[in-house]
Protein backbone atom coordinates (compact mmCIF):
# COMPACT_ATOMS: atom_id res chain seq x y z
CA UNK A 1 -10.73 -17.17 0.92
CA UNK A 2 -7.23 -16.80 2.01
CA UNK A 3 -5.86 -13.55 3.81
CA UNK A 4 -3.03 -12.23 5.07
CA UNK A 5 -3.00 -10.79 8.45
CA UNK A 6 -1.23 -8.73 10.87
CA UNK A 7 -0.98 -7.85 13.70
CA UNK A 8 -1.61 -4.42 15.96
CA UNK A 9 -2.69 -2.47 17.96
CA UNK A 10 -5.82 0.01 18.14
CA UNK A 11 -4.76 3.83 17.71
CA UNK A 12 -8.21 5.46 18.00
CA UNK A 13 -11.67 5.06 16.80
CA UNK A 14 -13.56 7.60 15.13
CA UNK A 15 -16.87 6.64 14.32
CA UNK A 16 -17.19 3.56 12.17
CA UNK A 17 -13.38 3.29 11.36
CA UNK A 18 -10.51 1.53 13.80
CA UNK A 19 -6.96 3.62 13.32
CA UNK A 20 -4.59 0.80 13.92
CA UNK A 21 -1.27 0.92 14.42
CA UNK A 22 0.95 -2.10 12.98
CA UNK A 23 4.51 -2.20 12.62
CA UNK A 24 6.13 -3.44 9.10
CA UNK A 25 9.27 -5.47 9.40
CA UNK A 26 11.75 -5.92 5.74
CA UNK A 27 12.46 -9.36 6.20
CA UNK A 28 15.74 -9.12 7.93
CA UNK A 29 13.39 -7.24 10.78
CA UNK A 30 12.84 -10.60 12.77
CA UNK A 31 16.81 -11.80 12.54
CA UNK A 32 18.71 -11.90 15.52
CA UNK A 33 21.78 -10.33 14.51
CA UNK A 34 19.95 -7.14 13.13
CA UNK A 35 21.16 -4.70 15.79
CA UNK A 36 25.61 -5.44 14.46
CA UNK A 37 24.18 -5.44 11.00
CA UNK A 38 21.90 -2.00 11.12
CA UNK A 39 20.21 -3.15 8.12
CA UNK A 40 16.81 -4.04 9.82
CA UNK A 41 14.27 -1.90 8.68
CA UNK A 42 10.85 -1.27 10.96
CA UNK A 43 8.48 1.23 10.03
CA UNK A 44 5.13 1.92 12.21
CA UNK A 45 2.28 2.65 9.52
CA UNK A 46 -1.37 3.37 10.70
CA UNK A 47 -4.26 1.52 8.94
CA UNK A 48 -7.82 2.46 8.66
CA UNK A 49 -10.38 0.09 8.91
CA UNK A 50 -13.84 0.55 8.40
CA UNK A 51 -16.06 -1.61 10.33
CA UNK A 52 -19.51 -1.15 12.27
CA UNK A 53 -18.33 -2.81 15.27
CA UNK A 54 -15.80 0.21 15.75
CA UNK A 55 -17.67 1.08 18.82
CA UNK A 56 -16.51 -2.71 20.57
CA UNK A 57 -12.75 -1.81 20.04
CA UNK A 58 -10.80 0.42 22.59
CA UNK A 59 -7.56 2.57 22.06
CA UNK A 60 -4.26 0.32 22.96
CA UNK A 61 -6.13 -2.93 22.61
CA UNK A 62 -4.34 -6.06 20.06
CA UNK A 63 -5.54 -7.28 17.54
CA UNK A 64 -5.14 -8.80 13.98
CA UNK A 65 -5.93 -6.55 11.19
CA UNK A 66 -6.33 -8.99 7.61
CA UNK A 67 -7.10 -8.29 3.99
CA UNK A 68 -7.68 -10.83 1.24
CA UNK A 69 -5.22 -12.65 -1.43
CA UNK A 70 -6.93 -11.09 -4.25
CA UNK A 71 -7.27 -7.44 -3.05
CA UNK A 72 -3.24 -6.98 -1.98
CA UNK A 73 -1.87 -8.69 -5.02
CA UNK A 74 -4.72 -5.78 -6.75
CA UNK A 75 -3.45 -3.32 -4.61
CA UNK A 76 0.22 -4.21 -6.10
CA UNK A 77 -0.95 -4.43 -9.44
CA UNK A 78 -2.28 -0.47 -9.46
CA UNK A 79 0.57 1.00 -7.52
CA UNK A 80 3.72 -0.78 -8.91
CA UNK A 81 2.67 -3.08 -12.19
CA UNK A 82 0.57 0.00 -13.72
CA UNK A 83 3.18 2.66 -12.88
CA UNK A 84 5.91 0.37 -14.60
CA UNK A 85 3.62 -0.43 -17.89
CA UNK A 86 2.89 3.19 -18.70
CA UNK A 87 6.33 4.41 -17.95
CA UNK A 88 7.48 1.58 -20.35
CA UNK A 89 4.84 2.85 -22.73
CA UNK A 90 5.67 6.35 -23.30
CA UNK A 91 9.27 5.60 -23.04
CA UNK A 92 9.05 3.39 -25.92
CA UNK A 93 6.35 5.42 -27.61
CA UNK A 94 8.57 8.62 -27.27
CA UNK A 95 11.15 7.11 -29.10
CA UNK A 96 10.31 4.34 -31.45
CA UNK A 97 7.06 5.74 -32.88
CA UNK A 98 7.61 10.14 -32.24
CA UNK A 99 11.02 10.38 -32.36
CA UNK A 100 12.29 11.48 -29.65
CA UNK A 101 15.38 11.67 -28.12
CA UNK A 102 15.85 9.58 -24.95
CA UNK A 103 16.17 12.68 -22.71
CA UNK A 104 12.97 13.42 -23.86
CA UNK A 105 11.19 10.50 -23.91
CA UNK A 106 12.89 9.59 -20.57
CA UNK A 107 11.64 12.94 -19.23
CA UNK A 108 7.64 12.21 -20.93
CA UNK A 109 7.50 9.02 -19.25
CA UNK A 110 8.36 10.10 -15.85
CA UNK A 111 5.67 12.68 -16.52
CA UNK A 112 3.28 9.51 -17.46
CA UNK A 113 3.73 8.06 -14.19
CA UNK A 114 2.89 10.94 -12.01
CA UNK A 115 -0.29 11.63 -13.83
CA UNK A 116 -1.04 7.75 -13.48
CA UNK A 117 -0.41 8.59 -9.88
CA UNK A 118 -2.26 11.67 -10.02
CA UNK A 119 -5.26 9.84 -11.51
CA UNK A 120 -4.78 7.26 -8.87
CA UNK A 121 -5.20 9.81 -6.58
CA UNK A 122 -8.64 11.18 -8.29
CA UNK A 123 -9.96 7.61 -7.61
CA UNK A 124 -8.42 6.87 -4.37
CA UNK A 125 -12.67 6.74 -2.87
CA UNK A 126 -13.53 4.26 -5.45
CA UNK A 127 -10.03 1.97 -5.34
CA UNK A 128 -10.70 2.06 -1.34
CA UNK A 129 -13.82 0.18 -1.24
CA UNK A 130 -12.23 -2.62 -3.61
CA UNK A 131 -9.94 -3.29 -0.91
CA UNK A 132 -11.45 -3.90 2.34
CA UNK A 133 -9.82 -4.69 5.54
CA UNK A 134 -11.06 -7.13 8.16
CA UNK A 135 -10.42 -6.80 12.06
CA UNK A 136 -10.43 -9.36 15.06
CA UNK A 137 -9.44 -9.11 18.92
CA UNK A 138 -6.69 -11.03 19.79
């Protein structure tokens, strides 16, 4: 099962779940001439991972945090692919089959998407434990 992995380092530990801290590069992060271009982007995000061997990690330690394949392109699929199809579907609902004006159905569709995100957010519990995220020491 292939995964893709990252690197970090360990935040904190609370209980069974590792806070670790990884930093997320665009792809023009890594080039060398990134500081004349000020284009780079690098953003620090902090990832929960539950595990039971929480206890063997320690704050400030490295290590590679992975998830599979499967469950990031999922994870892209709910947050990007389903946010585009219903905005597309009440867009073209609104106007080919109610009526509507384009304001309107422009206006109905961005209201879709933020109860898709709002339902999204009802579910977040049960989406979480679809996607699971490994950790090793480094």
């Amino acid at each position: 099962m292939a995964q893709i992995e990252h690197s970090g380092v360990v935040e904190r530990i609370a209980g069974d779940t590792v806070y670790v801290k990884i930093t997320s590069s665009s792809a023009c992060g890594t080039c060398r001439a990134r500081q004349a271009c000020g284009l780079a982007e690098a953003q620090e995000k902090i990832v929960a991972v539950r595990t039971r061997e929480a206890a063997a990690f320690a704050a400030g330690e490295a290590v590679m945090v992975g998830v599979r394949r499967s469950a990031g392109a999922a994870a892209v699929v709910l947050a990007y692919v389903g946010a585009l199809a219903v905005l597309l579907a009440v867009l073209f609902a609104g106007i080919g089959l109610l009526g509507w004006s384009e304001g309107v159905s422009a206006l109905a569709a961005l209201a879709g998407v933020a109860l898709y995100y709002g339902a999204m957010g009802l579910f977040r519990r049960r989406i979480e434990h679809t996607i699971q995220f490994t950790i090793t020491k480094i």
